[in-house]
PDB file of N, CA and C in Angstrom:
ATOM      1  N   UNK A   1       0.848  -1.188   0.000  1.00  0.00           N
ATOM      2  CA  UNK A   1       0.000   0.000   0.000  1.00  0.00           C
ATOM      3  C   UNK A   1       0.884   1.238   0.000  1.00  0.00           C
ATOM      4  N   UNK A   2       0.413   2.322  -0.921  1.00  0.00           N
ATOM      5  CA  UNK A   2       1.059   3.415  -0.704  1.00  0.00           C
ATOM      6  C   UNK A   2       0.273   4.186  -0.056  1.00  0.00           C
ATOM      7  N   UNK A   3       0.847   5.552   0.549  1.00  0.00           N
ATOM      8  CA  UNK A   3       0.201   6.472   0.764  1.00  0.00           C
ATOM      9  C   UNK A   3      -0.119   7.791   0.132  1.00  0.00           C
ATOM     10  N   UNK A   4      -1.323   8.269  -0.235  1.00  0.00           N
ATOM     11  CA  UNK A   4      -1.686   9.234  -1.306  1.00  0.00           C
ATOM     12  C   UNK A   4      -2.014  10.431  -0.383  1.00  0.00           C
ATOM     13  N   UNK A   5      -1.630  11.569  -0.658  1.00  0.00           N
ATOM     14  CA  UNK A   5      -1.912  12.769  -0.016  1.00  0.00           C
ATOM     15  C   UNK A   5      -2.411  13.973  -1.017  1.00  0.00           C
ATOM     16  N   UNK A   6      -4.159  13.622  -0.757  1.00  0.00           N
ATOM     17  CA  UNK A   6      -5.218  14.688  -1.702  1.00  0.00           C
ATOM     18  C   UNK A   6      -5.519  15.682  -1.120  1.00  0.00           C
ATOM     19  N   UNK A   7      -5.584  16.582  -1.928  1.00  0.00           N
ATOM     20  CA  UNK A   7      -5.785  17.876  -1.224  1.00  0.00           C
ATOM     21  C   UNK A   7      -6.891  18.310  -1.973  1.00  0.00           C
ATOM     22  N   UNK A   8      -8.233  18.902  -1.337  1.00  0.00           N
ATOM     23  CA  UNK A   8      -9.550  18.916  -2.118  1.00  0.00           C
ATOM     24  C   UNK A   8      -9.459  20.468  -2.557  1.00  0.00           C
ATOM     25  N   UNK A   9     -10.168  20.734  -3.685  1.00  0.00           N
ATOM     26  CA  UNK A   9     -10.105  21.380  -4.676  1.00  0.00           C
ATOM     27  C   UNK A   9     -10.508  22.764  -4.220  1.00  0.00           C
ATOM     28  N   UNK A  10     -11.175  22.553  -2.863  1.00  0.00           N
ATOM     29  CA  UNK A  10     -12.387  23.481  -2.282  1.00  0.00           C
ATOM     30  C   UNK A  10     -11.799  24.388  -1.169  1.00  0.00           C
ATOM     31  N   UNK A  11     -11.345  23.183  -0.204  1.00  0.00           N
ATOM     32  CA  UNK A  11     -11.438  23.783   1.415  1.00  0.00           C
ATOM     33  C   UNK A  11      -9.539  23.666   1.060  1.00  0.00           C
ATOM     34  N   UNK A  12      -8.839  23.060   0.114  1.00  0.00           N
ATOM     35  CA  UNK A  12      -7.352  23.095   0.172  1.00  0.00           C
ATOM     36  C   UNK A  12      -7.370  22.021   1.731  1.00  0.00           C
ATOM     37  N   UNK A  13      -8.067  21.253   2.069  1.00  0.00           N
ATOM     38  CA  UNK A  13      -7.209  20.593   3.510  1.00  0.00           C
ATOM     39  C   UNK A  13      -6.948  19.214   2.985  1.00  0.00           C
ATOM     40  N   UNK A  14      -5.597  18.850   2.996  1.00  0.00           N
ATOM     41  CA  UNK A  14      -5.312  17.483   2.711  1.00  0.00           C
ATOM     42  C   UNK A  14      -5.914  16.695   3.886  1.00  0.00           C
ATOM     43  N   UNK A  15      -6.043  15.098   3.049  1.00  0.00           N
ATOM     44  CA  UNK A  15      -6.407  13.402   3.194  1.00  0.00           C
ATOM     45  C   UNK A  15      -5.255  12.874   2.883  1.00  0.00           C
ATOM     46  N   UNK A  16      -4.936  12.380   3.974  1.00  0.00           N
ATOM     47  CA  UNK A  16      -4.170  11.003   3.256  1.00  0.00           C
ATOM     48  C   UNK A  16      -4.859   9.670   3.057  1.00  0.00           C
ATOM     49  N   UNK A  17      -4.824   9.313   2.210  1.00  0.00           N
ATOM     50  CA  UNK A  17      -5.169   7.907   1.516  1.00  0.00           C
ATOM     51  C   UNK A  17      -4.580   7.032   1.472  1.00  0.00           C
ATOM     52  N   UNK A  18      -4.959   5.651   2.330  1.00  0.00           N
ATOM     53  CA  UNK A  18      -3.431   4.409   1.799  1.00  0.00           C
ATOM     54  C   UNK A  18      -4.500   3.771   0.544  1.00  0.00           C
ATOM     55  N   UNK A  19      -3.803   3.443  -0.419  1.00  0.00           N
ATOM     56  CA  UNK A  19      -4.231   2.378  -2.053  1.00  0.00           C
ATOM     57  C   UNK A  19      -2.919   1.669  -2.449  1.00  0.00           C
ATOM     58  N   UNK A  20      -3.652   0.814  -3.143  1.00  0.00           N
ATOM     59  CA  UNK A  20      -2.230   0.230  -3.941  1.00  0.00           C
ATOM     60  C   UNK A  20      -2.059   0.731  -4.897  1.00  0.00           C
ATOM     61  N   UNK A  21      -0.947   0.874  -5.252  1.00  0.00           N
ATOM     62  CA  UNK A  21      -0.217   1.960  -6.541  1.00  0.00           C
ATOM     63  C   UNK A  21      -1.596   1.241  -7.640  1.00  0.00           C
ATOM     64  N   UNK A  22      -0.808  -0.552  -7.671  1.00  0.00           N
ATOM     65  CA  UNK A  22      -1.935  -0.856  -9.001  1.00  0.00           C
ATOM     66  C   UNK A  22      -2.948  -0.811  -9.105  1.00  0.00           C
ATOM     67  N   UNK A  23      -3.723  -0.511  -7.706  1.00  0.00           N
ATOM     68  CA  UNK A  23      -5.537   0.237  -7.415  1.00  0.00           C
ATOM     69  C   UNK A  23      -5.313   0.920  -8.925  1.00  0.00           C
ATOM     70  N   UNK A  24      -4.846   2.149  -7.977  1.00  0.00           N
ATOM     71  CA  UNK A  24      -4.438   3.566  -8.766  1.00  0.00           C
ATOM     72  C   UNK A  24      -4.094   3.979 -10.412  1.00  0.00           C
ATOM     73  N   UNK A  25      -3.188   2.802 -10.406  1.00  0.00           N
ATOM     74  CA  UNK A  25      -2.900   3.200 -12.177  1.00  0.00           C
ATOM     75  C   UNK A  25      -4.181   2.061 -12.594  1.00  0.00           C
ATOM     76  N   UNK A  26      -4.699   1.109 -12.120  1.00  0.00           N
ATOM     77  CA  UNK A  26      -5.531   0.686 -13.065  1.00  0.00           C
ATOM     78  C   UNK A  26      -6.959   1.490 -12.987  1.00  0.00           C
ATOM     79  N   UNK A  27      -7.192   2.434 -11.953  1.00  0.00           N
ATOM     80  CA  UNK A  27      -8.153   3.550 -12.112  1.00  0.00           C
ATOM     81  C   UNK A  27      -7.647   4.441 -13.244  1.00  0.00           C
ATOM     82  N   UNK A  28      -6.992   4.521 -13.207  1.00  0.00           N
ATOM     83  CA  UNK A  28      -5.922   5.847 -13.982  1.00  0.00           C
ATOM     84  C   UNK A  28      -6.277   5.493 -15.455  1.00  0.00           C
ATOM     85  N   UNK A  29      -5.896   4.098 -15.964  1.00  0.00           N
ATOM     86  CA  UNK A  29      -6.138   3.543 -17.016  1.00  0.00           C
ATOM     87  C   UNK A  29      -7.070   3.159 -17.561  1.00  0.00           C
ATOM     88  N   UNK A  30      -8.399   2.957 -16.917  1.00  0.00           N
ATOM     89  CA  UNK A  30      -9.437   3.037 -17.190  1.00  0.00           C
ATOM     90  C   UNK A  30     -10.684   2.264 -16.824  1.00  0.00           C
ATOM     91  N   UNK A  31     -10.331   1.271 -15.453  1.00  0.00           N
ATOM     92  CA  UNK A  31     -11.074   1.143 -14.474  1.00  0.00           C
ATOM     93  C   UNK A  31     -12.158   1.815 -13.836  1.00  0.00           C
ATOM     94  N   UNK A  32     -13.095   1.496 -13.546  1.00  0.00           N
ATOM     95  CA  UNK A  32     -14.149   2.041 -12.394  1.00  0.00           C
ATOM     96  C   UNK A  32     -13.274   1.957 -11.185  1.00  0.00           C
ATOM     97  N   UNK A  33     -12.986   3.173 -10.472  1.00  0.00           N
ATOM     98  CA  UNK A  33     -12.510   3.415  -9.540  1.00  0.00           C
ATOM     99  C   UNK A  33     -13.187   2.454  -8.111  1.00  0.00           C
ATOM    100  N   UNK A  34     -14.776   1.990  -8.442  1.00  0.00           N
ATOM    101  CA  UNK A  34     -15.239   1.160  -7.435  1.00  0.00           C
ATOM    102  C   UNK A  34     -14.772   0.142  -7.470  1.00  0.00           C
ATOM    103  N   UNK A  35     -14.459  -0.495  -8.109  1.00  0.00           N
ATOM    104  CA  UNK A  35     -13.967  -2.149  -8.867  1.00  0.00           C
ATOM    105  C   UNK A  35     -12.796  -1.862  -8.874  1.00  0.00           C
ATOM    106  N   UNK A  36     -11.746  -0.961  -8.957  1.00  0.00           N
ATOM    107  CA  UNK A  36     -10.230  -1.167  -8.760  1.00  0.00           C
ATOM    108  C   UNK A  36      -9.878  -0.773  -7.021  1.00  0.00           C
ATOM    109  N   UNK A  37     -10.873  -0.187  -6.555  1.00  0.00           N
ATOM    110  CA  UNK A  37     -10.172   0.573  -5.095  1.00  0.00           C
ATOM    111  C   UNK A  37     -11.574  -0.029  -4.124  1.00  0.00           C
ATOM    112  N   UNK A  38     -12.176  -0.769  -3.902  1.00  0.00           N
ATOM    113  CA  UNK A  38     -13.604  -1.254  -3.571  1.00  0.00           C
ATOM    114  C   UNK A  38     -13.660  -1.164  -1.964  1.00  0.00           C
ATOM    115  N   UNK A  39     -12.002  -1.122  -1.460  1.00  0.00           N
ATOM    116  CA  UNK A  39     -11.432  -1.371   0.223  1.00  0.00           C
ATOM    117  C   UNK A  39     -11.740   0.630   0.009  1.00  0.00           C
ATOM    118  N   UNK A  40     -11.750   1.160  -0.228  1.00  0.00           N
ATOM    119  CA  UNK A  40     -12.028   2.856   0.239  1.00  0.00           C
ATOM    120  C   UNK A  40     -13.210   3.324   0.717  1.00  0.00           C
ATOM    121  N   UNK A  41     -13.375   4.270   1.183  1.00  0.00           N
ATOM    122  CA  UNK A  41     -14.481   5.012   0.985  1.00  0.00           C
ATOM    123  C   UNK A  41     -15.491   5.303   0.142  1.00  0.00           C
ATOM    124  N   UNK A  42     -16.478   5.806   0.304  1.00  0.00           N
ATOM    125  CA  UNK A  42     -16.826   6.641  -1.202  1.00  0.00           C
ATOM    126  C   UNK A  42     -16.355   8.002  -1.278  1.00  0.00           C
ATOM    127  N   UNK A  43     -16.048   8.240  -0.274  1.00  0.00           N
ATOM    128  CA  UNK A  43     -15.558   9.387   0.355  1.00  0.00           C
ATOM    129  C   UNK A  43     -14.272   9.397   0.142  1.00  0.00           C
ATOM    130  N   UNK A  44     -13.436   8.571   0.171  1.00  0.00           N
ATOM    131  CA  UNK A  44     -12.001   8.579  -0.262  1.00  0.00           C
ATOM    132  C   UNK A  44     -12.027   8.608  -1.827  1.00  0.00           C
ATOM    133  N   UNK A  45     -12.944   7.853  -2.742  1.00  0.00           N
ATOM    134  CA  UNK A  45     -12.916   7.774  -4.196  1.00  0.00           C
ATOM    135  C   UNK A  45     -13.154   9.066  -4.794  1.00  0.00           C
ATOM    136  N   UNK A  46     -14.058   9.637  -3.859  1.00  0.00           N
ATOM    137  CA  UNK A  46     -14.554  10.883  -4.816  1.00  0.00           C
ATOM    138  C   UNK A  46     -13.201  12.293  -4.551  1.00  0.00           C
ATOM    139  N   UNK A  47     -12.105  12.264  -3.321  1.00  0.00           N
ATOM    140  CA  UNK A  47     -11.542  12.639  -3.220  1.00  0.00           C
ATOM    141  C   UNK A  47     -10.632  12.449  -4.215  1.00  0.00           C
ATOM    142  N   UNK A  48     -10.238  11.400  -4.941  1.00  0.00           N
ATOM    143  CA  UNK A  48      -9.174  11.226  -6.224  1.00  0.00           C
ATOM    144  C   UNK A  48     -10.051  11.311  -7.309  1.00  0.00           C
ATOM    145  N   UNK A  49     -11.302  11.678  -7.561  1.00  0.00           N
ATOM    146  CA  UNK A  49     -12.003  11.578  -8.924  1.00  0.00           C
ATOM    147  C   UNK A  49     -11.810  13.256  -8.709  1.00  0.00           C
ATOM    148  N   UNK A  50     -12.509  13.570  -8.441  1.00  0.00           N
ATOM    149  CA  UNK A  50     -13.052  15.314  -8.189  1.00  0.00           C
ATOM    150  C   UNK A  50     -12.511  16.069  -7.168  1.00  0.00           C
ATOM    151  N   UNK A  51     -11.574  15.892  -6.654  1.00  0.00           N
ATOM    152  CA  UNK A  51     -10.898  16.609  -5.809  1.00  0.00           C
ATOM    153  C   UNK A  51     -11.474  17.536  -4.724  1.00  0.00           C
ATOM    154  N   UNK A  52     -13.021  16.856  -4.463  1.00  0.00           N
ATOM    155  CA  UNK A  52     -13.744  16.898  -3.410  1.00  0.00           C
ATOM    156  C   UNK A  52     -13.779  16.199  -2.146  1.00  0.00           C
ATOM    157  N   UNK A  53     -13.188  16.720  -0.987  1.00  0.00           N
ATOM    158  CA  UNK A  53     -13.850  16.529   0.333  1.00  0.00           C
ATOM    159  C   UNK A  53     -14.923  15.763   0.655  1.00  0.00           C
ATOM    160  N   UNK A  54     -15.408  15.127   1.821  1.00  0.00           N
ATOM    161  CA  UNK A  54     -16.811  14.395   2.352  1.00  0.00           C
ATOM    162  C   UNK A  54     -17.551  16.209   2.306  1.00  0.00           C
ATOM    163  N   UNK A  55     -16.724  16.789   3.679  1.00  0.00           N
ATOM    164  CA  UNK A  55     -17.537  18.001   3.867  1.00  0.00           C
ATOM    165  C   UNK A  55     -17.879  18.811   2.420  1.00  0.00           C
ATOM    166  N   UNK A  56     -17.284  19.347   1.809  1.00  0.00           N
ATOM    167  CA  UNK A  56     -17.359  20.434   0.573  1.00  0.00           C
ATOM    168  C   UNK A  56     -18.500  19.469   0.050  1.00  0.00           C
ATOM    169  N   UNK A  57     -18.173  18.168  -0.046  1.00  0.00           N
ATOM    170  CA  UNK A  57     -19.400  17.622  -1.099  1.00  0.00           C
ATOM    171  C   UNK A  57     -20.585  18.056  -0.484  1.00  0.00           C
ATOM    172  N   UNK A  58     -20.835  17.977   1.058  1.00  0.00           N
ATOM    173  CA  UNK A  58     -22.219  17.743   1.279  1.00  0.00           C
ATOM    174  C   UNK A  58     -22.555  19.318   1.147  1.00  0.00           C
ATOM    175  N   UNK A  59     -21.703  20.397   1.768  1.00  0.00           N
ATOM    176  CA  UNK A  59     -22.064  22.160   1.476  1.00  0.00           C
ATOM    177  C   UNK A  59     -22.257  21.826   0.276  1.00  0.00           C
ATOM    178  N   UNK A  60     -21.792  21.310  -1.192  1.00  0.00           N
ATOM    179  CA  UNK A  60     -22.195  21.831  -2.330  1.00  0.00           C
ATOM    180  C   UNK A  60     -23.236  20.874  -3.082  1.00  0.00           C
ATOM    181  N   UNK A  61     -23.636  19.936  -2.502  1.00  0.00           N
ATOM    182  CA  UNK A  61     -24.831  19.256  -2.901  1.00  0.00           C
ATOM    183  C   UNK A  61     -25.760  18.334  -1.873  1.00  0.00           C
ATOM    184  N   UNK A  62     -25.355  18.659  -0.708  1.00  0.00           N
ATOM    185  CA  UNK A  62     -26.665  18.067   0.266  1.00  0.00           C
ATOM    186  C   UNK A  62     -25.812  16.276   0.207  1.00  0.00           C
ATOM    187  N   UNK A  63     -26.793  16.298   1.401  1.00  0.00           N
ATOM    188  CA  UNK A  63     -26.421  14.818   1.577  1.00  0.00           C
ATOM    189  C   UNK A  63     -27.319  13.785   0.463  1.00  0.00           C
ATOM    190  N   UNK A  64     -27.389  12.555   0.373  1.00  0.00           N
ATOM    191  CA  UNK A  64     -27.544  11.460  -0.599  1.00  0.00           C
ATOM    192  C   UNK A  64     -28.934  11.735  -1.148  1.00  0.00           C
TER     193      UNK A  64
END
């Protein structure tokens, strides 16, 4: 496992993330990020898709 350090697009406060590199590049490459990284969050995924936060997401679109 590595460790990934995201910083959201919004509030600027880094996450660190542990994934496996090959999670990562096989998201990268063209995987569903659910099916390559499935051990995360959704909250951790959407942090490497969109460079959104749990919090910023819910201020900018409400909860589920």
């Amino acid at each position: 496992m590595s460790n990934y350090v995201l910083e959201c697009f919004y509030c600027n406060r880094e996450k660190s993330v542990e994934a496996d590199a090959h999670d990562v590049e096989a998201w990268r490459t063209g995987e569903l990020i659910q099916v390559a990284m499935p051990y995360l969050t959704a909250g951790e995924r959407e942090l490497f898709i969109s460079g959104t936060c749990d919090n910023c997401w819910e201020k900018l679109f409400g909860e589920n």
